[in-house]
Protein backbone atom coordinates (compact mmCIF):
# COMPACT_ATOMS: atom_id res chain seq x y z
CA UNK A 1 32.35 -74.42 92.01
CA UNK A 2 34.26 -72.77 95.20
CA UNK A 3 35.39 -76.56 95.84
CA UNK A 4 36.68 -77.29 92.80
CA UNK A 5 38.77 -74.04 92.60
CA UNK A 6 40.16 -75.06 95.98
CA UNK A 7 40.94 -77.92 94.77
CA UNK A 8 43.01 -76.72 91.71
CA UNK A 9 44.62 -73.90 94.14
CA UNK A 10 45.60 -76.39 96.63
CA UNK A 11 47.51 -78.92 93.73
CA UNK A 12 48.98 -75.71 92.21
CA UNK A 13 50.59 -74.40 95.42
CA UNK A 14 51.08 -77.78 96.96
CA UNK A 15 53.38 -78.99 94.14
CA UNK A 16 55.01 -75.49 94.03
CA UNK A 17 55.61 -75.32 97.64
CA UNK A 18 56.75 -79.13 97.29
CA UNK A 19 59.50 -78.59 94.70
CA UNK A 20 61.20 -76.04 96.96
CA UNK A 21 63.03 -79.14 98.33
CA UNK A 22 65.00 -79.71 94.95
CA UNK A 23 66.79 -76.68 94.77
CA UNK A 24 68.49 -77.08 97.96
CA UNK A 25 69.05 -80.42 96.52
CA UNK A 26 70.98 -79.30 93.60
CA UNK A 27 72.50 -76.80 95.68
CA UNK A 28 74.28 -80.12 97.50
CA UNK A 29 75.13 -81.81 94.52
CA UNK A 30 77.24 -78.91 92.93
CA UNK A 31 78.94 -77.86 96.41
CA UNK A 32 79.30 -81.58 97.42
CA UNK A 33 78.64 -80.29 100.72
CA UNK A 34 75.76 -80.11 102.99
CA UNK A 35 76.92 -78.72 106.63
CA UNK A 36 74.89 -75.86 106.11
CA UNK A 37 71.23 -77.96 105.70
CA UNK A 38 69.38 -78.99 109.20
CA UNK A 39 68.98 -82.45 109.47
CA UNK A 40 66.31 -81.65 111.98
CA UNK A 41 64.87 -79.28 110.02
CA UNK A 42 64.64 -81.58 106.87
CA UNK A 43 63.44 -84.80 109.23
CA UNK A 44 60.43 -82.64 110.09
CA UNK A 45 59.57 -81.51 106.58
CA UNK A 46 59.94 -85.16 105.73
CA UNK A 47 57.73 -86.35 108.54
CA UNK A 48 55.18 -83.51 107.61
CA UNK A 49 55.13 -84.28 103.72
CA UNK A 50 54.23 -88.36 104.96
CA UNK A 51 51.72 -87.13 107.08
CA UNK A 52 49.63 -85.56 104.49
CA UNK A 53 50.61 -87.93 102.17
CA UNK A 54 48.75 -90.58 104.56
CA UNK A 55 45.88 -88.13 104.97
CA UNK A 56 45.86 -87.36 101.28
CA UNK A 57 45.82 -90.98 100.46
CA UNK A 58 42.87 -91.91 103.32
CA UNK A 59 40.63 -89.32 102.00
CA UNK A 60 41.27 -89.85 98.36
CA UNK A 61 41.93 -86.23 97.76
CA UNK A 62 44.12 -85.62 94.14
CA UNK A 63 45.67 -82.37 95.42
CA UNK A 64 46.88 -83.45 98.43
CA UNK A 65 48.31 -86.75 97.17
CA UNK A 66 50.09 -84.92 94.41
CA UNK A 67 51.65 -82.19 96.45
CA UNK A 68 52.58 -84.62 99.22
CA UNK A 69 54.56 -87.16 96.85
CA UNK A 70 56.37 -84.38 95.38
CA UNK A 71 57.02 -83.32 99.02
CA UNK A 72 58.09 -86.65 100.12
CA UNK A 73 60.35 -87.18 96.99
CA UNK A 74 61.86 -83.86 97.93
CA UNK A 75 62.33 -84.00 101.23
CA UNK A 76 63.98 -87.51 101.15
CA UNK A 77 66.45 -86.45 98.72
CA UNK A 78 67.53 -83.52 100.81
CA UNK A 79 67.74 -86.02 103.64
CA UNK A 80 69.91 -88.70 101.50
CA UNK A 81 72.15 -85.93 100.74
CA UNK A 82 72.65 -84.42 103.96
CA UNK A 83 73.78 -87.80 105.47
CA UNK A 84 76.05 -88.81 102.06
CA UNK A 85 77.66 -86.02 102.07
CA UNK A 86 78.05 -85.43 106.15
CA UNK A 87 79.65 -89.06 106.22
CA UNK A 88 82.35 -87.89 103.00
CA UNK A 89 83.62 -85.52 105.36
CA UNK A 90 87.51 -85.97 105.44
């Protein structure tokens, strides 16, 4: 029983914690700008997020997996942005 309530905790706040990527994302998109996101900061995140997705996938854990593609999707986008936008730069 304690398990399986970790279990649903850990998907809950893993995707929640995970979609705190996309707001910065959107936050891009409508200023068109991105000097003020870490590309360092967002290359670690990114890193981190395939990490656990790896270790999510090789212990066939649901929560993890879930959280961690979110993460991943997130994390990349920020990334894509950052370097679009940096290279628009007049």
């Amino acid at each position: 029983m304690l398990i399986e309530m970790f279990n649903f905790l850990v998907a809950v706040f893993g995707v929640l914690m995970s979609l705190g990527h996309f707001p910065q994302a959107r936050r891009i998109i409508k200023n068109k700008s991105a000097k003020d996101v870490s590309l360092t900061t967002y290359a670690i995140f990114a890193t981190g997020s395939y990490v656990w997705l790896g270790y999510g996938l090789l212990i066939n854990q649901f929560p993890i997996i879930l959280s961690f593609v979110i993460g991943v999707a997130g994390s990349n986008l920020v990334l894509f942005l950052k370097v679009y936008y940096d290279k628009k730069k007049p």
